[in-house]
Protein backbone atom coordinates (compact mmCIF):
# COMPACT_ATOMS: atom_id res chain seq x y z
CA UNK A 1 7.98 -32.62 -49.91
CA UNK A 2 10.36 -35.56 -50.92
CA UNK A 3 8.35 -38.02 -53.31
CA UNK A 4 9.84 -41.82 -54.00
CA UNK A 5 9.23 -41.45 -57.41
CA UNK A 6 10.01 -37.82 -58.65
CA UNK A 7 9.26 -36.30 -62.07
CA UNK A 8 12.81 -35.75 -62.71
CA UNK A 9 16.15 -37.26 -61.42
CA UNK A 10 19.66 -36.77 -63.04
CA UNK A 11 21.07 -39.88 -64.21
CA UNK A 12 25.02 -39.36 -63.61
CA UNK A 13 26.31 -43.49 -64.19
CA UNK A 14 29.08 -42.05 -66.62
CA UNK A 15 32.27 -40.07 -66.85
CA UNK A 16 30.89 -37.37 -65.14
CA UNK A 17 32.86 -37.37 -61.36
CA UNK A 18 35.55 -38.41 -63.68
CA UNK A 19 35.63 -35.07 -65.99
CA UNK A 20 34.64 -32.91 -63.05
CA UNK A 21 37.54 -33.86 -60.78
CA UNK A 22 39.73 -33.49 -63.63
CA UNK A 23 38.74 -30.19 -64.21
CA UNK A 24 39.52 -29.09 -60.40
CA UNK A 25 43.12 -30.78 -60.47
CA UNK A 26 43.74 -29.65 -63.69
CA UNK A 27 43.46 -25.68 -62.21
CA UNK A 28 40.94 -24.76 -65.24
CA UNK A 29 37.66 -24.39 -63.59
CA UNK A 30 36.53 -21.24 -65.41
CA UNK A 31 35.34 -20.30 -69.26
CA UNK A 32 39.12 -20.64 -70.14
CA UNK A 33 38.96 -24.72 -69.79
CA UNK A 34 39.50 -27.08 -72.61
CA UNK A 35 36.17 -28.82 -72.02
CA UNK A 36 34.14 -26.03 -72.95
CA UNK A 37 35.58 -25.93 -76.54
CA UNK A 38 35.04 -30.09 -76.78
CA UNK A 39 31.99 -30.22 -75.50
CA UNK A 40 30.41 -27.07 -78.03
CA UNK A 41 32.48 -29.57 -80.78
CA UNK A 42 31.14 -32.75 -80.16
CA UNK A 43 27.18 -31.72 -78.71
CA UNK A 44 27.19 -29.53 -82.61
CA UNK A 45 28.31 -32.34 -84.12
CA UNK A 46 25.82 -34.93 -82.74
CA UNK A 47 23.22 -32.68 -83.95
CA UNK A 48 24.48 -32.84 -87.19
CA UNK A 49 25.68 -28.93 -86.98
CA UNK A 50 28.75 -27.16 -87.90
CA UNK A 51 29.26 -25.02 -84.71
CA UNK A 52 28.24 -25.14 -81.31
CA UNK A 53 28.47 -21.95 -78.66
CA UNK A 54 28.24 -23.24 -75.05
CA UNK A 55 26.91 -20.67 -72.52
CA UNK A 56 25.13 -20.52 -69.09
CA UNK A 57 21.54 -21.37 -69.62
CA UNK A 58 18.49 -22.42 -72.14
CA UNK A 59 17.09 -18.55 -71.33
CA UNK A 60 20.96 -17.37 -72.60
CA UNK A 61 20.92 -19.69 -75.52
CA UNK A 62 17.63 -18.30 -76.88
CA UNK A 63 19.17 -14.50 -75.76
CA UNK A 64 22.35 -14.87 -77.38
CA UNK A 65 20.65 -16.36 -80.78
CA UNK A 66 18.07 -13.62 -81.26
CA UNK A 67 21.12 -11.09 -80.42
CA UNK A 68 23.55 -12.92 -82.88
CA UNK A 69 20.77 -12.12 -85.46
CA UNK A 70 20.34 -8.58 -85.17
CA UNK A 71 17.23 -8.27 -83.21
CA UNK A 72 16.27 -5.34 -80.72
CA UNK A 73 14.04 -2.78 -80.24
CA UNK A 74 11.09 -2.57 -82.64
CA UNK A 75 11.30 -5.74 -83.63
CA UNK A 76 8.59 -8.50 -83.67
CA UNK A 77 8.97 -12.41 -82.67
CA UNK A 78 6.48 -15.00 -83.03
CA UNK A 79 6.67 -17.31 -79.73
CA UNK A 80 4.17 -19.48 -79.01
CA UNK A 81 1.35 -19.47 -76.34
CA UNK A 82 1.97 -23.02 -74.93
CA UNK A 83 6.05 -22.55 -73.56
CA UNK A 84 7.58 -22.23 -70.68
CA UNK A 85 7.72 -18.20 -69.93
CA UNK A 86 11.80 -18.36 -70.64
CA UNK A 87 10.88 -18.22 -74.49
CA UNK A 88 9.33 -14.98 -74.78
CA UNK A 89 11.64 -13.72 -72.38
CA UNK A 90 14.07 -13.93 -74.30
CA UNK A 91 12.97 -11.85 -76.42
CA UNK A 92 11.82 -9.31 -74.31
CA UNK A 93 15.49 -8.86 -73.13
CA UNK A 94 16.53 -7.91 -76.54
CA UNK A 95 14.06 -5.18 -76.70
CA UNK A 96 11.64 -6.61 -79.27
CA UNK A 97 8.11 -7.84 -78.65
CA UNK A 98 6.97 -11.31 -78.57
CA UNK A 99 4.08 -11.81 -80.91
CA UNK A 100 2.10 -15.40 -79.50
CA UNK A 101 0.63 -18.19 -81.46
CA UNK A 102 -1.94 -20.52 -80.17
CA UNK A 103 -1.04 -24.29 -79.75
CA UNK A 104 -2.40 -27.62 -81.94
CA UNK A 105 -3.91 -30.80 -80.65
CA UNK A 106 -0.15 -31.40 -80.67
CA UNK A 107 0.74 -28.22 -77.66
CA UNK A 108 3.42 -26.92 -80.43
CA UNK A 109 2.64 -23.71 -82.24
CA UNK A 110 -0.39 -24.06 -84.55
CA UNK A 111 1.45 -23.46 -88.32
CA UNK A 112 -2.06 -22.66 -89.67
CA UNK A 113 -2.46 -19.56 -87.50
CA UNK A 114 1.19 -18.63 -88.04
CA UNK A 115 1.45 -16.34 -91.37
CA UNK A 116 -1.87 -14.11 -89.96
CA UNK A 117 0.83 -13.30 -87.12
CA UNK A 118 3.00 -11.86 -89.66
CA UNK A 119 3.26 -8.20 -89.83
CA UNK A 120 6.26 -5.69 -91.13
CA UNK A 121 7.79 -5.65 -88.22
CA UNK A 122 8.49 -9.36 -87.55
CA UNK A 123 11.67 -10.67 -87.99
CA UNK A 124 12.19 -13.85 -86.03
CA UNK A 125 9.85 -17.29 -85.93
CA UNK A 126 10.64 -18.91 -82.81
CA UNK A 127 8.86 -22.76 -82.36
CA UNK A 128 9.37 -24.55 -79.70
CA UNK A 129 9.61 -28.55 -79.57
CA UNK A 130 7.04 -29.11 -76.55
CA UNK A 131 7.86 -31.62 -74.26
CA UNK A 132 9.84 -33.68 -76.99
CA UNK A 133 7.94 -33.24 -79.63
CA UNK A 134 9.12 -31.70 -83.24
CA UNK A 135 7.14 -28.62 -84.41
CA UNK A 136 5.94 -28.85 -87.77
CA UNK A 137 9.14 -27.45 -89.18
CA UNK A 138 8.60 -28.11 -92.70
CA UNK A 139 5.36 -25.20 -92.39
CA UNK A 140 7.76 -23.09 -90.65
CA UNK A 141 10.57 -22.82 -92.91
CA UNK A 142 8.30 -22.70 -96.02
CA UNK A 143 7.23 -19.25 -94.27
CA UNK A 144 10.35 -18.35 -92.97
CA UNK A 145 11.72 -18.39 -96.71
CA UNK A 146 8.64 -16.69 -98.31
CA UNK A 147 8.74 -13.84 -95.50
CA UNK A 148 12.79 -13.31 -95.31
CA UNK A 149 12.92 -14.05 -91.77
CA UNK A 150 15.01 -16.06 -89.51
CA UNK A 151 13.98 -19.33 -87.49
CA UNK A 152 15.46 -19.96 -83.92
CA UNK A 153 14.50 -23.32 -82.65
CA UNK A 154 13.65 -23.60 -78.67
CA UNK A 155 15.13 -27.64 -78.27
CA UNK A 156 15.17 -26.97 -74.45
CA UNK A 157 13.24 -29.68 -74.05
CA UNK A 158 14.41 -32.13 -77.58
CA UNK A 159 17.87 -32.85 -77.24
CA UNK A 160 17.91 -35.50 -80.56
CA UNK A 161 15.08 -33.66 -82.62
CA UNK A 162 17.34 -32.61 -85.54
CA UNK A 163 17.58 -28.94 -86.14
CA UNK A 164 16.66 -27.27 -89.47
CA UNK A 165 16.36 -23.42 -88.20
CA UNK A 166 19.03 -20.74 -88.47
CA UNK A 167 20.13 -21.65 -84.64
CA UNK A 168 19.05 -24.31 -82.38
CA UNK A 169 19.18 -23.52 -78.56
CA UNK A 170 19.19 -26.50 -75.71
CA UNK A 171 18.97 -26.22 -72.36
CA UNK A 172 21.30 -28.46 -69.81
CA UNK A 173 18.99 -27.47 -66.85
CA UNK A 174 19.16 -30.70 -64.19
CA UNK A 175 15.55 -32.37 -65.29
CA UNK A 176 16.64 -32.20 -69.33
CA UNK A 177 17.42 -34.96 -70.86
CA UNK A 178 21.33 -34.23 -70.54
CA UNK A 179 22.62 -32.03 -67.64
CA UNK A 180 25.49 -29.49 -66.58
CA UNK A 181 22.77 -29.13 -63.71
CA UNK A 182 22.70 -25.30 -65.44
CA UNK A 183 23.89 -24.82 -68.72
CA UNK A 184 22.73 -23.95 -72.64
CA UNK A 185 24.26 -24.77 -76.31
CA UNK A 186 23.70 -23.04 -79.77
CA UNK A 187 24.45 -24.65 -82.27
CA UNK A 188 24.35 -23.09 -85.93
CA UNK A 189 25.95 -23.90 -89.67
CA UNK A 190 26.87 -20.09 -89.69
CA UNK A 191 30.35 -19.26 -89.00
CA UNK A 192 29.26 -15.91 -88.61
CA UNK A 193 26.45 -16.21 -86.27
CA UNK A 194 28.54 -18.94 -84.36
CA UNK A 195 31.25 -16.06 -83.78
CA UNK A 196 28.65 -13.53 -82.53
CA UNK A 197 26.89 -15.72 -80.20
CA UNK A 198 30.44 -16.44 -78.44
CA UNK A 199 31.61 -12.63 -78.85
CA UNK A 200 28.41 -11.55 -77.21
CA UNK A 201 28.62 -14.16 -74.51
CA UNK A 202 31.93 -13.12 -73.16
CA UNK A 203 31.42 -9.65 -72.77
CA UNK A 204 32.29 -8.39 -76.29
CA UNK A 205 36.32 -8.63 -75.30
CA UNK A 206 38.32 -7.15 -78.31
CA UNK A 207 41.18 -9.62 -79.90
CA UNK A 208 43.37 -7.21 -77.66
CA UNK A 209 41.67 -7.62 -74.66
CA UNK A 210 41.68 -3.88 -73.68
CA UNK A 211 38.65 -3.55 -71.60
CA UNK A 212 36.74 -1.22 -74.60
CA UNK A 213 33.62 -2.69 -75.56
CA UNK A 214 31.91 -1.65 -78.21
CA UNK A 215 28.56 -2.99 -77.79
CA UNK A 216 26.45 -4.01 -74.79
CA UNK A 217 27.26 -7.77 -74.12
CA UNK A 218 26.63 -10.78 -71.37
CA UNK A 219 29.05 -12.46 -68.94
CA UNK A 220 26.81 -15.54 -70.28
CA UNK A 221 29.97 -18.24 -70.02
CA UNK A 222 29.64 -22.03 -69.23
CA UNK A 223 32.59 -22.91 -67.00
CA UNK A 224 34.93 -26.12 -67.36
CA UNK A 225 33.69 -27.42 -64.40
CA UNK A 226 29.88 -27.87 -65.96
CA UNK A 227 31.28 -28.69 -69.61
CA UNK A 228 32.82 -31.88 -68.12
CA UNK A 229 29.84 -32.83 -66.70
CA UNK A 230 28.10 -32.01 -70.40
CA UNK A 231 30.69 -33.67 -71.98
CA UNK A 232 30.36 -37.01 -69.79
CA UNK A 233 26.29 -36.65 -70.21
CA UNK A 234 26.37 -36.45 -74.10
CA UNK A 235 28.61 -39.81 -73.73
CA UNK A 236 24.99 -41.40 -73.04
CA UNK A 237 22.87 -39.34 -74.76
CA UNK A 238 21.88 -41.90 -77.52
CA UNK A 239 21.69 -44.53 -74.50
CA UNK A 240 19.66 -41.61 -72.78
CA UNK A 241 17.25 -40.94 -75.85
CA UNK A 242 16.37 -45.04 -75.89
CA UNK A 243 15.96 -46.20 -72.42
CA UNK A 244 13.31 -42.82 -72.47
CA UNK A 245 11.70 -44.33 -76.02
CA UNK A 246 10.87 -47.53 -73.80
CA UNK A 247 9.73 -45.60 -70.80
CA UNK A 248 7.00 -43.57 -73.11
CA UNK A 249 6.11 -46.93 -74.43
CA UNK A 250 5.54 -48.56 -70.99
CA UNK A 251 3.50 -45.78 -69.95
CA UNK A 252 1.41 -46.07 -73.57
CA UNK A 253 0.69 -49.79 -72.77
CA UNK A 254 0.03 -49.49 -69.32
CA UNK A 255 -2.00 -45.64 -69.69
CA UNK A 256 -4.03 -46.97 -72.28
CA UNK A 257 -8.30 -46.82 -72.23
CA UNK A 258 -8.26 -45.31 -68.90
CA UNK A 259 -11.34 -43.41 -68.86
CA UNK A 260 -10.53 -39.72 -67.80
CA UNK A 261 -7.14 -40.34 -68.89
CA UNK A 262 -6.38 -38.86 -72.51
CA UNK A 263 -2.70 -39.96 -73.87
CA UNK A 264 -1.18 -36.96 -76.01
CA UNK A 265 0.46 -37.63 -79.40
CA UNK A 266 3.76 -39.20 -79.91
CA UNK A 267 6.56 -37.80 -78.89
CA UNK A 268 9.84 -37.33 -81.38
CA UNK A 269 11.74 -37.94 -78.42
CA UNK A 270 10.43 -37.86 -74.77
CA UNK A 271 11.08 -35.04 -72.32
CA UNK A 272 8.37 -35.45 -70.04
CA UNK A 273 5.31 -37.81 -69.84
CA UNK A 274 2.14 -35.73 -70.40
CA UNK A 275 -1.59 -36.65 -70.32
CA UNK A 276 -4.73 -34.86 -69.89
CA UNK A 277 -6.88 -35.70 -66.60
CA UNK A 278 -9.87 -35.41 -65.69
CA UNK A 279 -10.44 -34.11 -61.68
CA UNK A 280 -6.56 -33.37 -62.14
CA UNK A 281 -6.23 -32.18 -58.95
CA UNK A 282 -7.95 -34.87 -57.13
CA UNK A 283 -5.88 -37.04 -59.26
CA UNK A 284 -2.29 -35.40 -58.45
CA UNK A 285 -3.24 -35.25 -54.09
CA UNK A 286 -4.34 -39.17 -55.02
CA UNK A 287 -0.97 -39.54 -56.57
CA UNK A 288 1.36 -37.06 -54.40
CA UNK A 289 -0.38 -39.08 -51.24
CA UNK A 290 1.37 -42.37 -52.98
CA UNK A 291 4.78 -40.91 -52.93
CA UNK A 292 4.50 -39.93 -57.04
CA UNK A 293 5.32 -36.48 -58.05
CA UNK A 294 3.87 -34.85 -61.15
CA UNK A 295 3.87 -31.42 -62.83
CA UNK A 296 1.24 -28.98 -64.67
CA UNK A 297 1.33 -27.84 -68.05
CA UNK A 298 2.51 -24.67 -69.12
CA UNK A 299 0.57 -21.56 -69.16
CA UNK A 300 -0.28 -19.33 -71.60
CA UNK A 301 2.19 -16.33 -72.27
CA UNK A 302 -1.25 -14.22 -72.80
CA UNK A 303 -1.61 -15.09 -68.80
CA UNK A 304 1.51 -13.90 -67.98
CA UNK A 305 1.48 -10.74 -65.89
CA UNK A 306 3.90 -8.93 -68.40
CA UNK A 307 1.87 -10.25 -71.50
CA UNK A 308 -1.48 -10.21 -70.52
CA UNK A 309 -4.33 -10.22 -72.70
CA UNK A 310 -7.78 -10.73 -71.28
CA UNK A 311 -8.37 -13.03 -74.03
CA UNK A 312 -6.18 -15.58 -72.62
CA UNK A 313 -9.23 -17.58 -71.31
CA UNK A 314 -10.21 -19.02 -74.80
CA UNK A 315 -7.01 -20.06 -76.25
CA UNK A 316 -6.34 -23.40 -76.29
CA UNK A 317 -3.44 -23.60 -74.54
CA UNK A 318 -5.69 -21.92 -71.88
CA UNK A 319 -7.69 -25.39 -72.24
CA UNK A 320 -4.44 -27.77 -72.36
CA UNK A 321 -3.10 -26.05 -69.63
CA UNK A 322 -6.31 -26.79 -67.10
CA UNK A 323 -6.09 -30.18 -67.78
CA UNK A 324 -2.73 -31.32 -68.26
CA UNK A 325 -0.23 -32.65 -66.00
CA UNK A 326 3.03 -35.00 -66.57
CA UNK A 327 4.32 -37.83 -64.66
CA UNK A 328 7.62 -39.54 -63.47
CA UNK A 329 10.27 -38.92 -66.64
CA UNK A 330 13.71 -39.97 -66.35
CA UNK A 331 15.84 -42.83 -67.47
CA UNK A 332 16.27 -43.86 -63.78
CA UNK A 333 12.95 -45.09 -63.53
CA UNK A 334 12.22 -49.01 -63.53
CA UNK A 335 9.45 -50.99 -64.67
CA UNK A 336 8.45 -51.48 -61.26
CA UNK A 337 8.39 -47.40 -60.45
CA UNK A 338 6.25 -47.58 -63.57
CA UNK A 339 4.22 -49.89 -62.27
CA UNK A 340 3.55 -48.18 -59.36
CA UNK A 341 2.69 -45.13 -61.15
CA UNK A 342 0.45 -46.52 -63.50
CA UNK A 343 -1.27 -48.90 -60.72
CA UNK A 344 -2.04 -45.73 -59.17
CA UNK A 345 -3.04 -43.62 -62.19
CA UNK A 346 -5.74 -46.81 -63.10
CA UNK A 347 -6.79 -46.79 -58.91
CA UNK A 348 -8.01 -43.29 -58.89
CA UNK A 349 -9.75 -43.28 -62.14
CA UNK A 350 -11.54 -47.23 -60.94
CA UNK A 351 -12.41 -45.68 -57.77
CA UNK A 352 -14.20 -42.84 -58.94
CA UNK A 353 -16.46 -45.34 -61.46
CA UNK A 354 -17.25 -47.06 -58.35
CA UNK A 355 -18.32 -44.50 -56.19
């Protein structure tokens, strides 16, 4: 179905045909191109980070950070419950086991539940900035120091929330808030870890480039052709990150004391628009019928089919994810597409007192 006002659109208004056709004439389209090494400069450094490791997706990001740090069979991970699937994942591809935490009011992992999660075998923390907003990170690295374990931040979704953790991994998926319509970045202070991440990436070539490799590795490369496009997209990131601080506020002004409508907490910067509804899925045909696209909230990684737990039912992110749903999000969107959205958010909800 084609909606007018989608939940995501690319916003490509800079450099980006530019750097891509540059790329093809140039004859580096592959790994090999001088783009990839500028972009993983420049996105490390506006995250305030020493060294950045470009590579195929957000999934590969998280992959190559948890492999960087040693992590494999018999190991233990604490992801939380309310994430997209890709997060534990991750760490099931290493070998290890993902070990969930339930959500706060807030969707992130719940910090008060996290040290009973602990055991002997854990050796990763992995929090995840939901839809924009920062995990308590302060809680987390407290832990992480009094445990001797390692912190990998999921930013898929918080390109501009500042990383503290051992590595940060962002996805450049199309609907983030910058795109290489696929794509991932590391970025890390450690030398060290920096060097794995791109060793392990590229198929663990020796300096000789022999064809023996010594450990099991990933053909997990970003190619020049989508670091131009990065490169052109991180251009307007901070332009990005503010047009999308006025579209939350819009949506605050306009959103607000709707009955059935409950606004979530502030966002550190805004992914996606989320709310909890009541008769959501009235709501989204009411919506859909009006040409307005919108999304559901994650689901618990206890109700995934390789995770399940029949306790999944009575977590809270069981709860959030009944309810919630997110609406139109990108920097394309004008007042008046807000206007429409929110005319038809305050319809439905009038409509139903009336009836």
């Amino acid at each position: 179905m084609s909606y007018r006002y989608p939940v995501s659109r690319p916003q490509f208004g800079g450099r980006e045909l530019e750097l891509l056709s540059e790329a093809v004439t140039s004859g580096w389209v592959s790994s090999q191109g001088p783009f990839v090494a500028e972009f993983e400069e420049r996105f490390a450094a506006w995250t305030g980070r020493s060294h950045g490791v470009a590579c195929s997706s957000g999934t590969t990001a998280l992959t190559l950070a948890l492999r960087a740090l040693g992590v494999g069979p018999g190991d233990e991970v604490i992801v939380p419950e309310f994430t997209m699937v890709a997060s534990a994942w991750a760490v099931t591809y290493t070998g290890a086991r993902p070990v969930f935490v339930d959500c706060g009011d807030d969707l992130n992992l719940d910090v008060s539940r996290l040290e009973q999660r602990i055991t002997g075998r854990t050796r990763v923390i992995m929090p995840v900035h939901v839809y924009g907003r920062r995990c308590d990170m302060d809680a987390v690295m407290r832990l992480a120091r009094e445990y001797n374990l390692r912190v990998v931040e999921d930013s898929a979704e918080a390109h501009g929330v500042a990383p503290v953790g051992d590595i940060a991994c962002y996805s450049l998926f199309a609907n983030k808030i910058i795109t290489a319509g696929e794509g991932g970045v590391c970025v890390t202070d450690d030398p060290h870890l920096a060097w794995q991440m791109a060793h392990l990436r590229g198929m663990a070539f020796s300096p000789e480039h022999d064809f023996v490799h010594k450990k099991l590795a990933y053909n997990f490369r970003m190619t020049n052709l989508q670091a131009g496009v990065a490169l052109a997209q991180l251009e307007q990131a901070d332009q990005f990150l503010a047009a999308r601080k006025q579209i939350e506020a819009y949506y605050d002004e306009g959103l607000a004391d709707v009955p059935g409508l409950t606004l979530m907490p502030p966002r550190d910067v805004l992914w996606m628009y989320d709310v909890l509804a009541e008769q959501r899925e009235e709501l989204r045909e009411h919506l859909a019928a009006q040409g307005i696209e919108t999304r559901l909230f994650f689901q618990p990684m206890s109700r995934q089919p390789m995770y399940y737990d029949d306790g999944w039912e009575r977590l809270r992110a069981a709860d959030f994810g009944r309810r919630g749903l997110y609406l139109p999000t990108h920097v394309g969107l004008t007042r008046a597409d807000q206007d429409a959205v929110i005319g038809a958010v305050r319809d439905f909800y009038r409509s139903r007192r009336a009836a």
